[in-house]
Structure formats: structure tokens, C-alpha cells
Protein backbone atom coordinates (compact mmCIF):
# COMPACT_ATOMS: atom_id res chain seq x y z
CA UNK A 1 17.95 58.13 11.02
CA UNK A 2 14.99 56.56 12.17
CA UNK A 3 13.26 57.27 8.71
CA UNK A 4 16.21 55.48 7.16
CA UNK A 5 16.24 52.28 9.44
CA UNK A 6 12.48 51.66 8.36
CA UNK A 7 12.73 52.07 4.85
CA UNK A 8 15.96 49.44 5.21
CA UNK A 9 13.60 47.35 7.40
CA UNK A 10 10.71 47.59 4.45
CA UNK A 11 13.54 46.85 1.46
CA UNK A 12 14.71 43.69 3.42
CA UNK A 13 11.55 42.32 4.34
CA UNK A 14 10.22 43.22 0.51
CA UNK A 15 13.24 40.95 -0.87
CA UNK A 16 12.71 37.88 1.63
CA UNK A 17 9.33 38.11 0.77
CA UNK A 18 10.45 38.38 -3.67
CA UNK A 19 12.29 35.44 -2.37
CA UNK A 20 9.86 33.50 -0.38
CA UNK A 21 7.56 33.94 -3.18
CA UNK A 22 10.26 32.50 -5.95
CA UNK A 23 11.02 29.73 -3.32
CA UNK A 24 7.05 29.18 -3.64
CA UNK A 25 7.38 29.03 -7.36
CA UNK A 26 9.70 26.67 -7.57
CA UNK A 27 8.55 24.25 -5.37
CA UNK A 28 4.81 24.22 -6.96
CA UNK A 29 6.50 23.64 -10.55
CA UNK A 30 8.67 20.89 -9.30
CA UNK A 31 5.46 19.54 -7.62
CA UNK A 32 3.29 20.14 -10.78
CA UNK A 33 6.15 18.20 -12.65
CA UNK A 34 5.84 15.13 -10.24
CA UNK A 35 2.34 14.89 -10.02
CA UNK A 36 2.17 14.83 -13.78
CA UNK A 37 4.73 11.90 -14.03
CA UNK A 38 2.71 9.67 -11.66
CA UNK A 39 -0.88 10.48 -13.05
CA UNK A 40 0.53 10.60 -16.66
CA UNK A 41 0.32 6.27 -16.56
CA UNK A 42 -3.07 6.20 -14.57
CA UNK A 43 -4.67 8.57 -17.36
CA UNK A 44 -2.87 6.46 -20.06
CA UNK A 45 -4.68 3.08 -18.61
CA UNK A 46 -7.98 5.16 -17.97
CA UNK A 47 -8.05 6.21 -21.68
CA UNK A 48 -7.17 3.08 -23.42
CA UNK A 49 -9.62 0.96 -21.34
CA UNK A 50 -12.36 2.89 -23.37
CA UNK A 51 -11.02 1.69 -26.77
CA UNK A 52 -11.71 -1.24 -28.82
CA UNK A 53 -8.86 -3.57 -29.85
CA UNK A 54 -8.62 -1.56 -33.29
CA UNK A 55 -8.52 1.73 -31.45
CA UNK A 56 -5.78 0.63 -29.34
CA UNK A 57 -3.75 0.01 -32.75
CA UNK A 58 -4.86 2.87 -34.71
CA UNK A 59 -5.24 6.04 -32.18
CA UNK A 60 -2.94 7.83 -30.26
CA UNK A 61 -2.36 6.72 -26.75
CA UNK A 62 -3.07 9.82 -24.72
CA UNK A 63 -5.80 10.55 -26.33
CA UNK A 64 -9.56 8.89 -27.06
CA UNK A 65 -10.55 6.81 -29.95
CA UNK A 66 -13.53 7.62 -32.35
CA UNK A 67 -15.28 4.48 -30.75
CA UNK A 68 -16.18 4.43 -26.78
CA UNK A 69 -16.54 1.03 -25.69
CA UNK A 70 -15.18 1.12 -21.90
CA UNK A 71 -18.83 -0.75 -20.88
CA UNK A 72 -18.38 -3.09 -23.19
CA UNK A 73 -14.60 -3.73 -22.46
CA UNK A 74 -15.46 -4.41 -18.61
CA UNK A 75 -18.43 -6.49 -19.39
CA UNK A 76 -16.14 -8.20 -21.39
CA UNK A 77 -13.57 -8.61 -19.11
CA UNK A 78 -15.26 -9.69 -16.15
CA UNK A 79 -16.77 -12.72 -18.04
CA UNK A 80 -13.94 -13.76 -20.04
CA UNK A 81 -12.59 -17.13 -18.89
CA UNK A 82 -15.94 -18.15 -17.06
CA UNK A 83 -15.39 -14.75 -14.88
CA UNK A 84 -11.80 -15.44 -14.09
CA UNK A 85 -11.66 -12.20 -13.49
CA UNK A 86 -13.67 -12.20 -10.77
CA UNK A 87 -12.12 -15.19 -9.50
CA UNK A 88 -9.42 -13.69 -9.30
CA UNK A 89 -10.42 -11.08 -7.71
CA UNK A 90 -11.58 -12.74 -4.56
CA UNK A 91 -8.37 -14.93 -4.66
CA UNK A 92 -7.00 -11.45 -4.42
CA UNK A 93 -9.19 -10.26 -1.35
CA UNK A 94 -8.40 -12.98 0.65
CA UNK A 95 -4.92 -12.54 0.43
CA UNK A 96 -5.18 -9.12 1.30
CA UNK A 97 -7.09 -10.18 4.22
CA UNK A 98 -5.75 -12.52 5.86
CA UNK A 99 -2.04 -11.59 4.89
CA UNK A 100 -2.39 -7.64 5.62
CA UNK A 101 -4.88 -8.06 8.52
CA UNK A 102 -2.64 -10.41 10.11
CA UNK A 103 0.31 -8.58 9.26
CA UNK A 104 -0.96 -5.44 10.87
CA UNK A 105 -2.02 -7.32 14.39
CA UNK A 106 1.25 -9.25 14.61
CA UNK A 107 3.24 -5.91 13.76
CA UNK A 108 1.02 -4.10 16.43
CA UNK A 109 0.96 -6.27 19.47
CA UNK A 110 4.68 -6.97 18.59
CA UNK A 111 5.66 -3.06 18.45
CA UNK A 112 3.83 -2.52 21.07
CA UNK A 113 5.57 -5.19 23.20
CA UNK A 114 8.85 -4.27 22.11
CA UNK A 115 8.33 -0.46 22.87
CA UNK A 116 6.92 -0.72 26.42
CA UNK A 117 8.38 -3.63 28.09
CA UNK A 118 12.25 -4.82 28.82
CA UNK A 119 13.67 -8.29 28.62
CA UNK A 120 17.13 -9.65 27.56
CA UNK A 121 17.84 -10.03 24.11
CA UNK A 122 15.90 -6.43 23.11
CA UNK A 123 18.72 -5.08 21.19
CA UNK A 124 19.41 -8.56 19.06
CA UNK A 125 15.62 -8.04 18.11
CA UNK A 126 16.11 -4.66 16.99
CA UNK A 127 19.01 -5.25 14.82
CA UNK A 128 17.43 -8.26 13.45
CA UNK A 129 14.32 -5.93 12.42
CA UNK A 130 16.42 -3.59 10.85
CA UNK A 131 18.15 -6.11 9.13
CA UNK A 132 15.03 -7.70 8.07
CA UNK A 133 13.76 -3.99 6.39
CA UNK A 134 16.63 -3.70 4.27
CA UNK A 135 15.89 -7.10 2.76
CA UNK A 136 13.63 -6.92 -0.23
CA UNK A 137 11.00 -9.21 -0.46
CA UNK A 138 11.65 -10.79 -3.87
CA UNK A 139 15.38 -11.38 -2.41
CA UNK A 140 13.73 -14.14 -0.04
CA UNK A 141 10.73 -15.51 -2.53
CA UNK A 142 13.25 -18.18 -3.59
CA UNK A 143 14.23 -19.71 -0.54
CA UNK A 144 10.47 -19.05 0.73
CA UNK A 145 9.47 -21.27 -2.25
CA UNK A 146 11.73 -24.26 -1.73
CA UNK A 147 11.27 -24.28 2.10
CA UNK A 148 7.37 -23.91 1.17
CA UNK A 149 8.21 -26.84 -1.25
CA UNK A 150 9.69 -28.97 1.23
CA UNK A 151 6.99 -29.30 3.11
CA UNK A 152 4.13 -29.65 0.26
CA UNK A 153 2.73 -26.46 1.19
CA UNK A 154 3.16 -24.85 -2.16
CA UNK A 155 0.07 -24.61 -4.80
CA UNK A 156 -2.03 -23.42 -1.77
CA UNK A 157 -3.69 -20.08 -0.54
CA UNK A 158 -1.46 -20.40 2.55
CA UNK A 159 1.74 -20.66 1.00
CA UNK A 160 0.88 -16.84 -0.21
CA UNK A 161 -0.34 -15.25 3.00
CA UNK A 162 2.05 -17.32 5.72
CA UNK A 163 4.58 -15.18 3.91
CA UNK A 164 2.64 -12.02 3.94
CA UNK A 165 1.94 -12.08 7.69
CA UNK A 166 5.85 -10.88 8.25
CA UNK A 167 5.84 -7.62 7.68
CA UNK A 168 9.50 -6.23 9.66
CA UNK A 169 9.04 -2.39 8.24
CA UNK A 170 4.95 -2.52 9.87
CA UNK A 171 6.75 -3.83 13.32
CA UNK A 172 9.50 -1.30 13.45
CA UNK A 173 7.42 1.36 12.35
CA UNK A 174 4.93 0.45 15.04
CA UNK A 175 7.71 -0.22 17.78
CA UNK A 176 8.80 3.09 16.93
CA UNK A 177 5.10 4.92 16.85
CA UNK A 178 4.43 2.85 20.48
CA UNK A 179 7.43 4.69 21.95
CA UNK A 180 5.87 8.15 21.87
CA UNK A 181 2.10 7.84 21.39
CA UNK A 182 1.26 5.59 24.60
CA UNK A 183 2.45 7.09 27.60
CA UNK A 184 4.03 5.13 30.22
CA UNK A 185 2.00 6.96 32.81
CA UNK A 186 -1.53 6.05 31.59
CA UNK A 187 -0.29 2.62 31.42
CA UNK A 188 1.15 2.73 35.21
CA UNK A 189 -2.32 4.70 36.30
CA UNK A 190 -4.32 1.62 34.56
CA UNK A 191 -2.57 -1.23 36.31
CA UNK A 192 -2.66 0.66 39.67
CA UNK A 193 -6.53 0.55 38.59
CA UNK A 194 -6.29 -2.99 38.80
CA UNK A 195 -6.23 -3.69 35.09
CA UNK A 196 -4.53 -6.65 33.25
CA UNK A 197 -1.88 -6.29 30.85
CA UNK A 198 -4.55 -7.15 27.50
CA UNK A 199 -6.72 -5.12 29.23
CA UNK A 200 -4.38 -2.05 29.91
CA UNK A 201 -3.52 -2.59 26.04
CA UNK A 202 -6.82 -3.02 24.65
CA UNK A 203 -8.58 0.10 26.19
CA UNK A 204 -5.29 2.37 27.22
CA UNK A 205 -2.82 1.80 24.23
CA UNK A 206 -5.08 0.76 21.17
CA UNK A 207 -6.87 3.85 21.06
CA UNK A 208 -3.82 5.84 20.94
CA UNK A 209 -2.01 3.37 18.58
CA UNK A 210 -5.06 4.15 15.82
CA UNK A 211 -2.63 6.74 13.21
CA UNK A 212 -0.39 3.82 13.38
CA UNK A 213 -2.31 0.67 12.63
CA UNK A 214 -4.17 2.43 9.91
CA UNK A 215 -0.51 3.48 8.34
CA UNK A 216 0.48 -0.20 8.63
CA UNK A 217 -2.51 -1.33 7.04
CA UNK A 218 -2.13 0.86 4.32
CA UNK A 219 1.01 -0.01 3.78
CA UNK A 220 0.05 -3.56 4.45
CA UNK A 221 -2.81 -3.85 2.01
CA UNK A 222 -0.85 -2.32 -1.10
CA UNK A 223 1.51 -4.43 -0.98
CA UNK A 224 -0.30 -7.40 -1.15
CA UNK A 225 -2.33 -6.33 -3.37
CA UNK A 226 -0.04 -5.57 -5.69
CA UNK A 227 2.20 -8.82 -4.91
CA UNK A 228 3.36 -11.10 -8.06
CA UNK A 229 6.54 -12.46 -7.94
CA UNK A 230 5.51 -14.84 -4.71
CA UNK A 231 2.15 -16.12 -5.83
CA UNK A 232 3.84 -16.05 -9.34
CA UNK A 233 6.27 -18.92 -8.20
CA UNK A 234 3.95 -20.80 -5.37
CA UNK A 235 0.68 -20.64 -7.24
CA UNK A 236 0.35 -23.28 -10.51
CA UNK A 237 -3.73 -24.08 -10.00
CA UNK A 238 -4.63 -20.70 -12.25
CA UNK A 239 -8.07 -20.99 -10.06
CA UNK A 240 -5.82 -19.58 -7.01
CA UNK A 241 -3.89 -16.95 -9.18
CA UNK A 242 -4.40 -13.07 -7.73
CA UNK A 243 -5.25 -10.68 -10.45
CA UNK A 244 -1.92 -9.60 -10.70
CA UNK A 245 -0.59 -13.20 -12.34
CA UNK A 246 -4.22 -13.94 -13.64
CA UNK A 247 -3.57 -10.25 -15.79
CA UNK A 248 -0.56 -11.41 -16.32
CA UNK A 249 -1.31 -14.73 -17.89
CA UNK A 250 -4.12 -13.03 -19.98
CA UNK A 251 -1.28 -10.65 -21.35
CA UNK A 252 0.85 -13.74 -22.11
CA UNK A 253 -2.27 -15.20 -24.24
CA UNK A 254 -2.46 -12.04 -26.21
CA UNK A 255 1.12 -11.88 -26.57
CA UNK A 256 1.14 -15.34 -28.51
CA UNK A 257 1.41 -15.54 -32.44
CA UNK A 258 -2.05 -16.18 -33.53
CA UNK A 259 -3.75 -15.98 -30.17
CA UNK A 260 -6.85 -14.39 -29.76
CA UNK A 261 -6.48 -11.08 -29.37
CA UNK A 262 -7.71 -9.55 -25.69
CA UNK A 263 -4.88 -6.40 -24.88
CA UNK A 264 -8.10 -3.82 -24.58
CA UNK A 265 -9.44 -6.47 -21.70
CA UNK A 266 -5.89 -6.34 -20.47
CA UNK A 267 -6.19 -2.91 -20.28
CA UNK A 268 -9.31 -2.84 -19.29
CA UNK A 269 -8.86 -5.51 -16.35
CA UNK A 270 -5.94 -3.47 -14.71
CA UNK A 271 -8.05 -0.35 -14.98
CA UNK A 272 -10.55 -2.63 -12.24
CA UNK A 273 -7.73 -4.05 -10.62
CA UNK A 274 -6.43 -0.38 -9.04
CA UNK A 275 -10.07 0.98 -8.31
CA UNK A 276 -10.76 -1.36 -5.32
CA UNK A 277 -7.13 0.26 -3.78
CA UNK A 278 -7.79 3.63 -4.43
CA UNK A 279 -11.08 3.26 -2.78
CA UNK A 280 -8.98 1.71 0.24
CA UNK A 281 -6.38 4.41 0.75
CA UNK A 282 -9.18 6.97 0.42
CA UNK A 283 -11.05 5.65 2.82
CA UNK A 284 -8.53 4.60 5.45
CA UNK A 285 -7.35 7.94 5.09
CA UNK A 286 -10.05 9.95 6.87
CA UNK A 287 -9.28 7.89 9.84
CA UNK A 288 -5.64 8.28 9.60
CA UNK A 289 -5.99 12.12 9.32
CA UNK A 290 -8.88 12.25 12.22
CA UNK A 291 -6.95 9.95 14.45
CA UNK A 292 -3.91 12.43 14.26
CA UNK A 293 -6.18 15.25 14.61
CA UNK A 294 -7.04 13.57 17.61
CA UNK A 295 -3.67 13.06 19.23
CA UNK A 296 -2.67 16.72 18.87
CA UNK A 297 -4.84 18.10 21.51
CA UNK A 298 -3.89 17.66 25.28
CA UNK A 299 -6.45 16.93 27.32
């Protein structure tokens, strides 16, 4: 009897494991299949941005042209226009600056405020928040515009990042990260120390709030990098564009009957545009991972 109970105990754990393994199967094909879908544009923009303007019309687009001219195609690019590009490009940095760095400290000290301490009207906030996340952005560009209007403001850096220091997913995400990673004990034990509230914050709860500024600031920074449709209505002076409208301007040029042809720097120019983000995440990332690693020992 005993003999039989084992082998039954061997059959059943042989077919969770068949179907562990299938379960396994699937998911890395279904993975496979969604990691080709989003790299499948990236290596489309990687291998056009080595082709000349013929290449782009003669060859195949997943696959390289007889010619190799991705040097020349950035050299090009990046002193097209008088180096709009790179214009552009710094137009592009300072929005990302001063709209995501801002965005990230007003989403932090507001989460954090919101998490740890009580006052009337804490509920009306939260539902306002909420509210505010469902929102898209583009749904409020219009009204942003002709308030922005109103008071002159538009056709100016600031009319781009005043916008871009709201950022109601960062807060609620941080509101909701403040709740569990900064203990109300260490907080209590620093002001029996004698410590001030910005004090108490500055060396007791930013530490532990690391994980979650960097994943606001992620989040943060790609999304104003990658921000049109705003500048795209607030912005006429093209020396203020962001590379996303200045790429998109260049586009419209080639686009024109019997304007000079510059897709490949097109191409080319959005190939540059996405390194400087990738490069971001990357590195952000190590000190997202390490500042979880962190947190998940007890001390």
C-alpha cells in the first residue's frame, strides 16, 4: 500500500511539474511575442537611420541598404537648420528639467504631507487626485492654452513647464508609497530627538522615500520628454520648439510637394532623440533596483 501511495505521489507531482513546465512555455512565447512588437519599431528606426534618402525608397524596411551612411545622416542632421537640432535639444532639456524635477519635489513633499499628517479636508484632496489621474493631459491642453493666453504667457518656456510641474499620478503614487515606506515610529523617535519637521523629513523620510522619487522621476522625465501636443499649441518662436515639434516640423518640410527632401534626417533625428532617454531609464534604474534592495532588509 505504501509502495502504491508513492508511486501516486511521484505520477502527481510528475504531471504538475508537465504542467508547470507548459505553463512556463506559454508564458515565455507570449513574452517573446511582446517583446518583439515593441523592439520591432526601435529596430525599424535604428536601420533606416543608416540609409541614404534613395535607400529609404528603394530597400526594404527591415532590412539594410547597399549604402551605410548613418555618420553622415547624424552629421547631417545635427547641422541642418544652423543646428536646430541641437537647439532643440536643449529647449528639450530644460523642459525636462525644470518641469520633471519640479514635478517630482512638489509630488514628493506633497505625498509625503498627505500620507503622514491629518487636517480637514484630506478626503476632498484625495478624490480630487484621483479625479485629476483619470484626466488625460491633452483633455486639458486647450483650456491650459487659452488661460495661458489670457494672461500673455504663451510663446514662452514657462508656459510649457508651469504645466508640467502638476503631475497628480507622481503625488498619489507618492502619497501612497509614503504610507508604508516611512514609519510613523522613526518619525515620533526623531521629534522626541528634538528634530524639526524639514529636518525629521529630510534625514528620516527622504532616505526611505528614494524607490519612489526615482519611479516618479522616471515617469516624470518620459513624459516630458516625449510631450507635443502642449508645446505644439503654446510654442510659435520655432527657436523654443522641443525636438518633438522641431522633428515634427522637419517632417512637415519633407512632406511638401517639391520640398527638399530630408525623411533619412527625420529618421535619423528621432533615432538621437530616444538615446538621451534610454540612457536615463538605464541609469536611474540601478538606483531604483538598489534602493529597493535596500528597503527589504530589517535592520
Amino acid at each position: 500500500m505504501a509502495i502504491i501511495s508513492a508511486r501516486a505521489r511521484r505520477r502527481r507531482a510528475a504531471g504538475r511539474h508537465a504542467a508547470g513546465e507548459k505553463r512556463s512555455w506559454t508564458l515565455t512565447l507570449l513574452t517573446g511575442v511582446i517583446l518583439v512588437y515593441s523592439l520591432l519599431p526601435l529596430a525599424w528606426l535604428v536601420i533606416n537611420a543608416t540609409k541614404t534618402q534613395q535607400g529609404l525608397r528603394n530597400s526594404f524596411g527591415l532590412w539594410f541598404a547597399s549604402d551605410f551612411a548613418l555618420w553622415d545622416n547624424i552629421t547631417r542632421a545635427l547641422t541642418y537648420d544652423d543646428g536646430a537640432f541641437f537647439r532643440w535639444f536643449l529647449n528639450t532639456l530644460l523642459y525636462v528639467v525644470a518641469g520633471a524635477g519640479g514635478a517630482t519635489l512638489i509630488a514628493t513633499l506633497g505625498g509625503y504631507g498627505l500620507a503622514k499628517f491629518n487636517f480637514p479636508g484630506k478626503n476632498g484632496i484625495f478624490a480630487v487626485i484621483i479625479g485629476a489621474v483619470a484626466v488625460p493631459g491633452t483633455a486639458l491642453a486647450v483650456p491650459t492654452f487659452l488661460l495661458f493666453s489670457t494672461i500673455e504667457l504663451t510663446n514662452n518656456p514657462l508656459s510649457v513647464i508651469i504645466p508640467a510641474l502638476v503631475a497628480p499620478f507622481g503625488l498619489y503614487l507618492m502619497w501612497v508609497y509614503s504610507t508604508d515606506a516611512v514609519p510613523v515610529e522613526l518619525l515620533d523617535a526623531a521629534r522626541i530627538d528634538g528634530a524639526g519637521e524639514f529636518r525629521t523629513f529630510r534625514s528620516v523620510a527622504l532616505p526611505l522615500l528614494g524607490p519612489g522619487i526615482v519611479t516618479v522621476l522616471l515617469f516624470t522625465t518620459v513624459a516630458n520628454w516625449n510631450n507635443y501636443f502642449l508645446p505644439l499649441i503654446m510654442i510659435r518662436d520655432p527657436s523654443w520648439f522641443p525636438l518633438t515639434v522641431g522633428l515634427n516640423a522637419w517632417n512637415a518640410q519633407a512632406s511638401i510637394a517639391g520640398g527638399e527632401a530630408i525623411f533619412d534626417l527625420v529618421i535619423t533625428g528621432s533615432l538621437l532623440m530616444i538615446i538621451p532617454i534610454i540612457v536615463i531609464f538605464l541609469f536611474l534604474q540601478r538606483f531604483w533596483q538598489s534602493g529597493l534592495a535596500a528597503g527589504s532588509v530589517k535592520q
